[in-house]
N, C-alpha and C. Protein backbone atom coordinates (compact mmCIF):
# COMPACT_ATOMS: atom_id res chain seq x y z
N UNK A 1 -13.30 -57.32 16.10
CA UNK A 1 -12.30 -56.80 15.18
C UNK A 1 -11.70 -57.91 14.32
N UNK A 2 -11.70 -58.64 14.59
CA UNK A 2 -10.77 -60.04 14.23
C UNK A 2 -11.47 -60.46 12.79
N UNK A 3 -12.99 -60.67 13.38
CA UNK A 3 -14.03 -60.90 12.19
C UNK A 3 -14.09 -60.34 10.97
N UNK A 4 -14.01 -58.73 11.30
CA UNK A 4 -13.91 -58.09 10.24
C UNK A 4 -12.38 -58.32 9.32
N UNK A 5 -11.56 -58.61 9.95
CA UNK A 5 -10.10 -59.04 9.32
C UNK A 5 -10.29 -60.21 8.10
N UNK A 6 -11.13 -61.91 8.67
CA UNK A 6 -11.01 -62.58 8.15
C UNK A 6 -11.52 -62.70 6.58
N UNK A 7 -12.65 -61.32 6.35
CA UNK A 7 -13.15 -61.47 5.61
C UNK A 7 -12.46 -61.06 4.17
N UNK A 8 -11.86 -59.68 4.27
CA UNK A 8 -11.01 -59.75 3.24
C UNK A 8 -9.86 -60.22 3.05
N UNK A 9 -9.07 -60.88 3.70
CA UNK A 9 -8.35 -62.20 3.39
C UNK A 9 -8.87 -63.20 2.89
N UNK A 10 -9.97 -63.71 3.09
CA UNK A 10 -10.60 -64.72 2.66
C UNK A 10 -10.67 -64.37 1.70
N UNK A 11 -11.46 -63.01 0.60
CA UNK A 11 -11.27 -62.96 -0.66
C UNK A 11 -10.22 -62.90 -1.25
N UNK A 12 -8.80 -62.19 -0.92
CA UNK A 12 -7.79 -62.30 -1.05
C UNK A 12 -7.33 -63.77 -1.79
N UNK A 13 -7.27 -64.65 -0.91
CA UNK A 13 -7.00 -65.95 -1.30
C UNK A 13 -8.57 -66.93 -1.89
N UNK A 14 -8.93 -66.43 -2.69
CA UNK A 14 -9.78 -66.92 -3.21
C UNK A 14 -9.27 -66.81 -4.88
N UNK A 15 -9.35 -67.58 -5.59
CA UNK A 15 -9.07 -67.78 -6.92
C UNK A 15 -9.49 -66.92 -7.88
N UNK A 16 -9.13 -66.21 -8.83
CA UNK A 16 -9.48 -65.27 -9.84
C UNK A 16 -10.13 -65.82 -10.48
N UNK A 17 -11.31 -65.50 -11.40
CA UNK A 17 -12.08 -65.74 -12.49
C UNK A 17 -11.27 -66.35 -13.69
N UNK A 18 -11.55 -67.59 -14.16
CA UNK A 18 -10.75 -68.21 -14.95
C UNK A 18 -10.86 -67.26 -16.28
N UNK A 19 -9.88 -67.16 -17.31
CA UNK A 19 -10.74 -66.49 -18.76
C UNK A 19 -10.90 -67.72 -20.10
N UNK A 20 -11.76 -66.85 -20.96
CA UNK A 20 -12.17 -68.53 -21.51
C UNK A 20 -11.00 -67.36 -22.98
N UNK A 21 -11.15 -69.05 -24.10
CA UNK A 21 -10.54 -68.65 -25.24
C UNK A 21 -11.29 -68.87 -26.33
N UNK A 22 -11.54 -67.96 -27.36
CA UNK A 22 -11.80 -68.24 -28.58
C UNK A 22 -10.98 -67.68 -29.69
N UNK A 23 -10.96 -69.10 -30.70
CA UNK A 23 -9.83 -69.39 -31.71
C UNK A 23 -10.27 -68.86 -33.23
N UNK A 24 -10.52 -68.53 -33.69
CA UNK A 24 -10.98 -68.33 -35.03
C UNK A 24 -9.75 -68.71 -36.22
N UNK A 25 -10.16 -69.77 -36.98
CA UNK A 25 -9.23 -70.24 -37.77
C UNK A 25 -9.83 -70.22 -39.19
N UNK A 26 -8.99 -69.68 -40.23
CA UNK A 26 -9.45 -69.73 -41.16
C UNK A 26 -8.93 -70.55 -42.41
N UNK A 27 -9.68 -71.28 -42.79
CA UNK A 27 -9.07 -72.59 -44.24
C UNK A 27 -9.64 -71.16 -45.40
N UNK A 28 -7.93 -71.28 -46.46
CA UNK A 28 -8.64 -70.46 -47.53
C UNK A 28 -8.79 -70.93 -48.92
N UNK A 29 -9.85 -70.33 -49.40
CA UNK A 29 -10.23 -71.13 -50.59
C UNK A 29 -8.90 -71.44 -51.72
N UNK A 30 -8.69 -72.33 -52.19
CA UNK A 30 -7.20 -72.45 -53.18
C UNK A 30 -7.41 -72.94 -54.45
N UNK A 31 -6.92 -72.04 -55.44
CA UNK A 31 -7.54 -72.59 -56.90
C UNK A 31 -6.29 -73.61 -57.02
N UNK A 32 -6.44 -75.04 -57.08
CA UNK A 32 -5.34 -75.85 -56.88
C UNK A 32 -6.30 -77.02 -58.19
N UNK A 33 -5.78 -77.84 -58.76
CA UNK A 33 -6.51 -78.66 -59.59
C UNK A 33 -6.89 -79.58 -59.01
N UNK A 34 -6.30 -80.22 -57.61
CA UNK A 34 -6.92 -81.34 -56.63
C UNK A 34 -6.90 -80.91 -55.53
N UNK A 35 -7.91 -80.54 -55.14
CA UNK A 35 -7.79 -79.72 -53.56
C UNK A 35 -7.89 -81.64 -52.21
N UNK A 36 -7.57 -81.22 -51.08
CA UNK A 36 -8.09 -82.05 -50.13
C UNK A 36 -8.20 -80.87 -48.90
N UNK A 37 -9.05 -81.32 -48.13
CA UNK A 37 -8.97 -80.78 -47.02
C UNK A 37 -7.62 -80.81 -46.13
N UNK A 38 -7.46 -79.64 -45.52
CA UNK A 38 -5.44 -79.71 -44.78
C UNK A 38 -6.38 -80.24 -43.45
N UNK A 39 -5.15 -81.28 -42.63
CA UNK A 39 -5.21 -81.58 -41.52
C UNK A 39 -4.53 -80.53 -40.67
N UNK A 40 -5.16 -80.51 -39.55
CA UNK A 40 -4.42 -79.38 -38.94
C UNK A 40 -4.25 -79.46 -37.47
N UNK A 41 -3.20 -79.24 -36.93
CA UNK A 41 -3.24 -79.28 -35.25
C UNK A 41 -2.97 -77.79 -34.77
N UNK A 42 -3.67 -77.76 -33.22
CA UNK A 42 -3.66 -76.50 -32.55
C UNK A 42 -3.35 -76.87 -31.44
N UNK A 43 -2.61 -76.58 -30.82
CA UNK A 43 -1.68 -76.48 -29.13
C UNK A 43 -0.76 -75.30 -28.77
N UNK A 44 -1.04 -75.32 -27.47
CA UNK A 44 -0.30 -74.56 -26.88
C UNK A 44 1.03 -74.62 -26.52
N UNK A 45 2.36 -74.06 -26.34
CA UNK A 45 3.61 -74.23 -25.73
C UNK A 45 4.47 -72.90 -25.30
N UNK A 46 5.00 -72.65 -24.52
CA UNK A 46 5.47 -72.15 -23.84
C UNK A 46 6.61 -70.91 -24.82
N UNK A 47 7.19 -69.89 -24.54
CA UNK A 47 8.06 -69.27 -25.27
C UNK A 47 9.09 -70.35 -25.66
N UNK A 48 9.13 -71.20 -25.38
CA UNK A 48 10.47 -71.69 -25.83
C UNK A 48 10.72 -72.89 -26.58
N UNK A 49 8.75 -72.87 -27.12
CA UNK A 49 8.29 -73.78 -27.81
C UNK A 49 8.17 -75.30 -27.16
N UNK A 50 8.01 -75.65 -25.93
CA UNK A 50 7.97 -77.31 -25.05
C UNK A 50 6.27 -76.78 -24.99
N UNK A 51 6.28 -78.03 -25.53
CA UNK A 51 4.69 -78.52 -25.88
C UNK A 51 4.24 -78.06 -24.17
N UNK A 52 3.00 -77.45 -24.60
CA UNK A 52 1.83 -77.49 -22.78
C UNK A 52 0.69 -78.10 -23.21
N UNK A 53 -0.16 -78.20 -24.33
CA UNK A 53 -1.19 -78.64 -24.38
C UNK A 53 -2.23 -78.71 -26.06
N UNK A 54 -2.39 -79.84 -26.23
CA UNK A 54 -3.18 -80.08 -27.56
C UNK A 54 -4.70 -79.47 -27.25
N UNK A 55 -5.05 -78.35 -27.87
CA UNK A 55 -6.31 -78.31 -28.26
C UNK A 55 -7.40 -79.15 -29.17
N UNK A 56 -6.95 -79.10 -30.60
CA UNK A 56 -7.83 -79.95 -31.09
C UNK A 56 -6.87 -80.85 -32.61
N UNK A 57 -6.99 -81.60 -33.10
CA UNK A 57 -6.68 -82.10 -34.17
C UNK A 57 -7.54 -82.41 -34.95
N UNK A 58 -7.31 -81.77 -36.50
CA UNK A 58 -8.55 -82.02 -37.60
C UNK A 58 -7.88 -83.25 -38.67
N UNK A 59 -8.32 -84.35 -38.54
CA UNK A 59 -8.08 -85.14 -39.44
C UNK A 59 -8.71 -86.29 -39.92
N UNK A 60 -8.87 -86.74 -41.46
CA UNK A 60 -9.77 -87.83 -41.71
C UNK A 60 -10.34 -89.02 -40.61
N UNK A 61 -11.06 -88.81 -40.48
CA UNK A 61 -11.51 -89.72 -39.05
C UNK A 61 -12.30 -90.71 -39.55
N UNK A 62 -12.26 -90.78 -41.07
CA UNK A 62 -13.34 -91.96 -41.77
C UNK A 62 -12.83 -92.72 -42.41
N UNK A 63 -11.44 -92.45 -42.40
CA UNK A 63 -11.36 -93.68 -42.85
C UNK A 63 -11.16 -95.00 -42.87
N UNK A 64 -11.28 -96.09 -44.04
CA UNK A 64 -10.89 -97.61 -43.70
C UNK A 64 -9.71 -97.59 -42.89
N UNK A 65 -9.65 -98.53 -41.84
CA UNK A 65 -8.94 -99.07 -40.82
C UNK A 65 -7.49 -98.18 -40.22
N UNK A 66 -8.35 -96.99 -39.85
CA UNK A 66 -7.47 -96.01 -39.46
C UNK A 66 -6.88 -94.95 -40.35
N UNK A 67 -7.17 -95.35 -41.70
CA UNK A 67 -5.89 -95.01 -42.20
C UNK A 67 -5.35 -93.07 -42.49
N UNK A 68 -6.61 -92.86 -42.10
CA UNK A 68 -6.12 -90.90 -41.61
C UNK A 68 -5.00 -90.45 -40.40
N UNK A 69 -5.18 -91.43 -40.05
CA UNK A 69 -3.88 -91.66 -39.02
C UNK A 69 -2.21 -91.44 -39.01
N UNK A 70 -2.41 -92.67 -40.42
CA UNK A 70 -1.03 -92.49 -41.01
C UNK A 70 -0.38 -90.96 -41.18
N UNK A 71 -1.26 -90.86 -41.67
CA UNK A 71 -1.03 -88.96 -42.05
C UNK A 71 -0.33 -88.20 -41.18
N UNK A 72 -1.11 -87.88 -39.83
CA UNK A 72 -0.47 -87.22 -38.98
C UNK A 72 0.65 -86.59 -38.44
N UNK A 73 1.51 -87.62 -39.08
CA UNK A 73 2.91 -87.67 -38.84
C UNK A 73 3.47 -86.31 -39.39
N UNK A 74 2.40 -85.83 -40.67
CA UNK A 74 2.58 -85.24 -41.72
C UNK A 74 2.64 -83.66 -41.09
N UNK A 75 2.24 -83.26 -39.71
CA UNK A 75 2.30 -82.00 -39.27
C UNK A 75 3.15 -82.56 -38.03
N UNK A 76 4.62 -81.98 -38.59
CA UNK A 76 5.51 -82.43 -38.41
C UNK A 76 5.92 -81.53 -36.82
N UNK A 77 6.03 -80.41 -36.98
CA UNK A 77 6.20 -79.79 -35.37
C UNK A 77 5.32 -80.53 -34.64
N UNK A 78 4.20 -80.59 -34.79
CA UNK A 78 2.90 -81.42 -33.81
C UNK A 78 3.46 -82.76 -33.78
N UNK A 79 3.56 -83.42 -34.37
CA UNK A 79 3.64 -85.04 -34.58
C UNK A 79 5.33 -84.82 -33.43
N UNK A 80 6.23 -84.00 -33.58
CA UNK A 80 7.65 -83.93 -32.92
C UNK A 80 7.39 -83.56 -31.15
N UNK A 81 6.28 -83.08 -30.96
CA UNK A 81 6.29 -82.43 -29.34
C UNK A 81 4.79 -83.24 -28.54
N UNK A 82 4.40 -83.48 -29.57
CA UNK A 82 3.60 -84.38 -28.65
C UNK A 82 2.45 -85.55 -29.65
N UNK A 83 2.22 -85.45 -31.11
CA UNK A 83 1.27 -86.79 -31.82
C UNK A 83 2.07 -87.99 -31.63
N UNK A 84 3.25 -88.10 -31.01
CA UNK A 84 3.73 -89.04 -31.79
C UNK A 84 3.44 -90.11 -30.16
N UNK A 85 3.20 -89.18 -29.38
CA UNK A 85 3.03 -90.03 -28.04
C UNK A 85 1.48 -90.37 -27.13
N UNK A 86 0.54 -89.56 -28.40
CA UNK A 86 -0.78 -89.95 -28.36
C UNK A 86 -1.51 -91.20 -28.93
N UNK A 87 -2.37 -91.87 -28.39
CA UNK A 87 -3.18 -92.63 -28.91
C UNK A 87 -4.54 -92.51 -29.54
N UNK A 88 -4.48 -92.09 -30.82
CA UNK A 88 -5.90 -91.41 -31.55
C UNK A 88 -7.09 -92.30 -31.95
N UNK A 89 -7.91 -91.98 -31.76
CA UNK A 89 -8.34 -90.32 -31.77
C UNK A 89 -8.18 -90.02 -30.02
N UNK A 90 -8.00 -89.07 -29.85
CA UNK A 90 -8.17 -88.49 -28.49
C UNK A 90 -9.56 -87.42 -27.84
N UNK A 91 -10.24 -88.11 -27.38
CA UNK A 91 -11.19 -87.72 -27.20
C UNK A 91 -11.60 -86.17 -26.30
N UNK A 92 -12.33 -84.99 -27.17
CA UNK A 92 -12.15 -84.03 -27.22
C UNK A 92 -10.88 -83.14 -27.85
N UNK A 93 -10.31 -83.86 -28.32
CA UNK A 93 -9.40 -83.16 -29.10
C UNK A 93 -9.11 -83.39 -30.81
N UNK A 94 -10.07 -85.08 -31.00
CA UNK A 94 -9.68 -85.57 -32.46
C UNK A 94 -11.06 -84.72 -32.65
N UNK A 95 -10.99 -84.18 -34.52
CA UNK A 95 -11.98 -84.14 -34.96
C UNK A 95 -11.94 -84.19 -36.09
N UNK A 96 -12.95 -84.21 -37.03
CA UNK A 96 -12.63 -84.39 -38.76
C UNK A 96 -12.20 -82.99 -39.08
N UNK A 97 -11.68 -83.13 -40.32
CA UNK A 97 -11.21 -81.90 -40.93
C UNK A 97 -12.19 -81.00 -41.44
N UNK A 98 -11.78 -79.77 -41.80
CA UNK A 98 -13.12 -78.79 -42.04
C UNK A 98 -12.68 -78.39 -43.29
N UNK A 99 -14.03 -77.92 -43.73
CA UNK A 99 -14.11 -77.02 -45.13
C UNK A 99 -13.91 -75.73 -45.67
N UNK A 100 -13.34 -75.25 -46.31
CA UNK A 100 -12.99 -74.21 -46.84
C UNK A 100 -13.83 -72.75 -45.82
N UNK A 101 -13.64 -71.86 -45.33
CA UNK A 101 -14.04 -71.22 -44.36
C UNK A 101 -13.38 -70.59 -43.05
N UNK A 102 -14.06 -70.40 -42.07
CA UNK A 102 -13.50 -69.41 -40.91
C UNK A 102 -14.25 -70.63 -39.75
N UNK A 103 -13.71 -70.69 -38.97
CA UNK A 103 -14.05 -71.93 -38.01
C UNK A 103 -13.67 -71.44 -36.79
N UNK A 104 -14.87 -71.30 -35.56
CA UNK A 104 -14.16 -70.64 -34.11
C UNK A 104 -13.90 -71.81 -33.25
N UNK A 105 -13.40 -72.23 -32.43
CA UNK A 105 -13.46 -72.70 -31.14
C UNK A 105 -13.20 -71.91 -30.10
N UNK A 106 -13.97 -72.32 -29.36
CA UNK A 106 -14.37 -71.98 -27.98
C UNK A 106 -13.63 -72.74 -26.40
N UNK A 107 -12.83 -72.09 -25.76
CA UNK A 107 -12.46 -72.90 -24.91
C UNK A 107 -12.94 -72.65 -23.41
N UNK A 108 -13.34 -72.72 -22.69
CA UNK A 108 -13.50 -72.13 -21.10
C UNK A 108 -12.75 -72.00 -20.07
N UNK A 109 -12.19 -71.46 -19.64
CA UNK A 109 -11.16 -71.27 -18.48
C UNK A 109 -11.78 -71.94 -17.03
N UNK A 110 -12.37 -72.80 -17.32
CA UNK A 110 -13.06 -73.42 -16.18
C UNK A 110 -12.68 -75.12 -16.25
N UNK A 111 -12.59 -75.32 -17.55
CA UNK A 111 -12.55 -76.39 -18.26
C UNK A 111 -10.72 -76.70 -18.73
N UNK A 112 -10.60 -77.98 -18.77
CA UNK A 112 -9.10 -78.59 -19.34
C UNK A 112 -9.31 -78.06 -20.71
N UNK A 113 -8.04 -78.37 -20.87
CA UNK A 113 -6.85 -77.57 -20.58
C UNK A 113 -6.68 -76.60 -20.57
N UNK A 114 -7.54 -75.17 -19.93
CA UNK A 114 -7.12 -74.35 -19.60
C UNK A 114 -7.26 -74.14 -18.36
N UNK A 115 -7.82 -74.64 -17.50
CA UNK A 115 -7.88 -75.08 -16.08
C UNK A 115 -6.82 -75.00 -15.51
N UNK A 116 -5.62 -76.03 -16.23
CA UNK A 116 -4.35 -76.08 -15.61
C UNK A 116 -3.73 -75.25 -15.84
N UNK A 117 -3.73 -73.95 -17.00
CA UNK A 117 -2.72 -73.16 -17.59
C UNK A 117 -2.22 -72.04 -16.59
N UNK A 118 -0.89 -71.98 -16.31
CA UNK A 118 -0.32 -71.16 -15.03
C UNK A 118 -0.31 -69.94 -15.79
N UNK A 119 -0.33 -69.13 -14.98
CA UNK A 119 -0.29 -67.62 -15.64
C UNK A 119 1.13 -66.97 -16.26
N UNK A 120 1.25 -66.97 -17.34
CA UNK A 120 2.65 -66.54 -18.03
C UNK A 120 2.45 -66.38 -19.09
N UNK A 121 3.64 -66.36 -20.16
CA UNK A 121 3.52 -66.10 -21.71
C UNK A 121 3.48 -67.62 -22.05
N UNK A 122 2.81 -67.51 -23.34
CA UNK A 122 2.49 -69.07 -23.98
C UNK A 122 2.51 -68.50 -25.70
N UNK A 123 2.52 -69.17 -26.56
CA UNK A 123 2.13 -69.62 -28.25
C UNK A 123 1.07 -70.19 -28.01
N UNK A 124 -0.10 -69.53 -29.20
CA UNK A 124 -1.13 -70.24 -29.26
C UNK A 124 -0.50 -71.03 -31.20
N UNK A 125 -0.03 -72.28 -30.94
CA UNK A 125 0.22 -72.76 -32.67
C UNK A 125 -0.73 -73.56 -33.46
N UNK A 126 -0.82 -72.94 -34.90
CA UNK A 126 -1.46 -73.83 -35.76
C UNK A 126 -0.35 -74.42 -36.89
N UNK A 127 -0.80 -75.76 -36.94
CA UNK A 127 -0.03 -75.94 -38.06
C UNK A 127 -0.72 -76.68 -39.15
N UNK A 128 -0.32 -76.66 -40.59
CA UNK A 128 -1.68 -77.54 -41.30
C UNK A 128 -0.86 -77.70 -42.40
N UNK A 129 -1.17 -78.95 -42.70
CA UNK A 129 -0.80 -79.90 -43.95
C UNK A 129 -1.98 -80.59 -45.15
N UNK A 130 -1.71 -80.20 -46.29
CA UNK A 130 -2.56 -80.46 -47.33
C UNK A 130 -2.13 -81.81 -47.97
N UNK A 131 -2.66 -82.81 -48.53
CA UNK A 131 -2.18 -83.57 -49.52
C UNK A 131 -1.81 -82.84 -50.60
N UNK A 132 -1.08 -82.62 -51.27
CA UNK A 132 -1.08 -82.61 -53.33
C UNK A 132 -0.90 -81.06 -52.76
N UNK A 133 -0.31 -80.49 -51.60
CA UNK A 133 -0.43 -79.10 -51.27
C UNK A 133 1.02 -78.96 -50.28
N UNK A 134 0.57 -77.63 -49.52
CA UNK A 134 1.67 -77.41 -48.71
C UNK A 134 2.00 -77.65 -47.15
N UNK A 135 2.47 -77.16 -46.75
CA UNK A 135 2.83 -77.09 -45.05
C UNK A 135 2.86 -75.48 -44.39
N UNK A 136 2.00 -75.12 -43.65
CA UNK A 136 1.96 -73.93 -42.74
C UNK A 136 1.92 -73.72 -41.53
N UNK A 137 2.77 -72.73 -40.96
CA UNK A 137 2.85 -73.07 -39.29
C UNK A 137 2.55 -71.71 -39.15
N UNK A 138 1.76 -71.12 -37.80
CA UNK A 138 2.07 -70.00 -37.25
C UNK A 138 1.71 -70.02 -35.85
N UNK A 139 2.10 -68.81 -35.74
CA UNK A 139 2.47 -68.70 -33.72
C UNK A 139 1.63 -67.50 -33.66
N UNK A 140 0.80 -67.22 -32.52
CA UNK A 140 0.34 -66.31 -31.83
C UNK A 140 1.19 -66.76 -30.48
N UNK A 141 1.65 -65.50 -30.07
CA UNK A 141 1.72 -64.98 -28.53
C UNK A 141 0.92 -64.54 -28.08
N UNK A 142 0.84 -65.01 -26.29
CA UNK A 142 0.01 -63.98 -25.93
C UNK A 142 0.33 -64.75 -24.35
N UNK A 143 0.04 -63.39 -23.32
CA UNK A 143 -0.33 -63.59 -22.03
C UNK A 143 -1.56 -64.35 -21.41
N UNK A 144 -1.53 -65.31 -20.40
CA UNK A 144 -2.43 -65.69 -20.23
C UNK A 144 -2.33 -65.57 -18.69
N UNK A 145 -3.55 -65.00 -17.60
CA UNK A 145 -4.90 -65.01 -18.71
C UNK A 145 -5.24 -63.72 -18.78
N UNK A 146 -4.47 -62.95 -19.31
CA UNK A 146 -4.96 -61.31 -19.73
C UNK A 146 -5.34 -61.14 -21.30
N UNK A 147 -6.49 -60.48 -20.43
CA UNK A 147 -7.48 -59.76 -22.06
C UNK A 147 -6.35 -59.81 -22.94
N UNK A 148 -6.78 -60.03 -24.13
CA UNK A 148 -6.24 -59.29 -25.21
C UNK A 148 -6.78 -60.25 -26.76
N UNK A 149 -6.21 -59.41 -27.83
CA UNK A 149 -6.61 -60.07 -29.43
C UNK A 149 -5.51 -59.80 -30.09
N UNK A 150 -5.11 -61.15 -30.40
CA UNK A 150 -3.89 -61.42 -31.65
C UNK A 150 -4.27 -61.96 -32.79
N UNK A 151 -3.64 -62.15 -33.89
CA UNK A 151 -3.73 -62.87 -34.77
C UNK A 151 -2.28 -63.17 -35.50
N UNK A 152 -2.67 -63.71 -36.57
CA UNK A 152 -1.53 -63.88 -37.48
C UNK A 152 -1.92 -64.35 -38.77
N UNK A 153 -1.41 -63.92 -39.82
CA UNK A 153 -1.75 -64.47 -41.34
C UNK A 153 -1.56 -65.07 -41.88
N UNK A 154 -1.80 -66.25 -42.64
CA UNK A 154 -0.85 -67.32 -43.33
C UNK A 154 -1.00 -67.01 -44.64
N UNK A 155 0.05 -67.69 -45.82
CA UNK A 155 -0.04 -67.14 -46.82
C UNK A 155 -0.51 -68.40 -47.67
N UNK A 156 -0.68 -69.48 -47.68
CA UNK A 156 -1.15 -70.49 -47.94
C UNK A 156 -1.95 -71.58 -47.51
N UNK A 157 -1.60 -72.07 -46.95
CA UNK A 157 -2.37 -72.88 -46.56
C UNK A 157 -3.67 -72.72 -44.94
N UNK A 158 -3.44 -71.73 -44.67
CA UNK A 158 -4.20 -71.16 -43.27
C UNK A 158 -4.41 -69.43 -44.00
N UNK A 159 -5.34 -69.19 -43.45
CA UNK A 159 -5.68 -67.67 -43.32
C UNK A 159 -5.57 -66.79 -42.28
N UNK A 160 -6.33 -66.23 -42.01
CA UNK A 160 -5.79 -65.61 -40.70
C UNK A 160 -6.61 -66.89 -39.34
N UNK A 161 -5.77 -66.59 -38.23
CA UNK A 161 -6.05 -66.90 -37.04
C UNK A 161 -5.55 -66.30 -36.28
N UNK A 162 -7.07 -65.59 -35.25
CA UNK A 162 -7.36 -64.73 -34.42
C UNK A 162 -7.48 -65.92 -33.17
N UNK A 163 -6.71 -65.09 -31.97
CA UNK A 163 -6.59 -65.59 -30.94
C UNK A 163 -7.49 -64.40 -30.27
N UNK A 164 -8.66 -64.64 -29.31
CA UNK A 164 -9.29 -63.42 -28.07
C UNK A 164 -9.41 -64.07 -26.90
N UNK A 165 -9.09 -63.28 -25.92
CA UNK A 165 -8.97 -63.96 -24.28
C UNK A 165 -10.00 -63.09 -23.46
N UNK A 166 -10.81 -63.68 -22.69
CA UNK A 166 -11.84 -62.89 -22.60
C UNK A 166 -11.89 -63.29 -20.78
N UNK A 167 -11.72 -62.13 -19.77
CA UNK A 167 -11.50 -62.42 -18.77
C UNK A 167 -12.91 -63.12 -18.24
């Protein structure tokens, strides 16, 4: 009798299936007379906005002696909760900036930083800064790690970004 007990306890306390994330971000085309590519950061933080975790950062990564760097500062919520205490590039998270378009990332719930993410409400944020352009921030909410699809629209400088959680 005993035997038969241990077994569904044992599943019991066995860990749930992590869920993975994919980001879909969109750069939109801008009739501007000097375009540059916007740098942009994506992290996670909590309802009450305290930084939990940098996903990825898009920024000049070519240039002479750092100097895309300087910039950074320039996405100013990001650079305030956690760039300013990184040492870049940060590996898996620096990357060059992208081109006009719809861009997914992929995250795995098996994998950092979502590995560590406790189960509650979180902001998924983008924020993005243009040279000779503007500044755009937006917030997705969402539960983690329950199914679901958000987005949000930007009116300038970002397009839409779709958040999907996929158990």
């Amino acid at each position: 009798m005993r035997k038969r007990l241990l077994l569904p306890l044992a599943l019991l306390s066995a860990p749930l299936m992590a869920a993975d994330m994919q980001i879909d971000v969109e750069i939109p085309r801008l009739q501007v007379a000097e375009y540059h590519r916007p740098y942009v950061a994506i992290w996670l933080e909590k309802p009450d906005q305290s930084h939990v975790a940098d996903l990825t950062v898009w920024y000049d990564l070519k240039l002479k002696d750092k100097e895309g760097e300087k910039w950074l500062k320039d996405l100013r919520q990001w650079w305030r909760r956690s760039g300013r205490s990184l040492e870049m590039p940060v590996d898996g998270v620096s990357a060059a900036t992208r081109a006009v378009g719809t861009h997914q990332l992929i995250y795995k719930g098996s994998d950092a930083p979502l590995k560590a993410l406790e189960d509650g409400d979180y902001n998924l944020v983008v924020e993005a800064v243009r040279e000779v352009g503007g500044r755009e921030l937006l917030r997705v909410p969402f539960t983690w790690p329950q199914a679901s699809a958000a987005s949000a629209q930007g009116a300038t400088e970002l397009g839409a970004v779709t958040l999907t959680i996929k158990p």
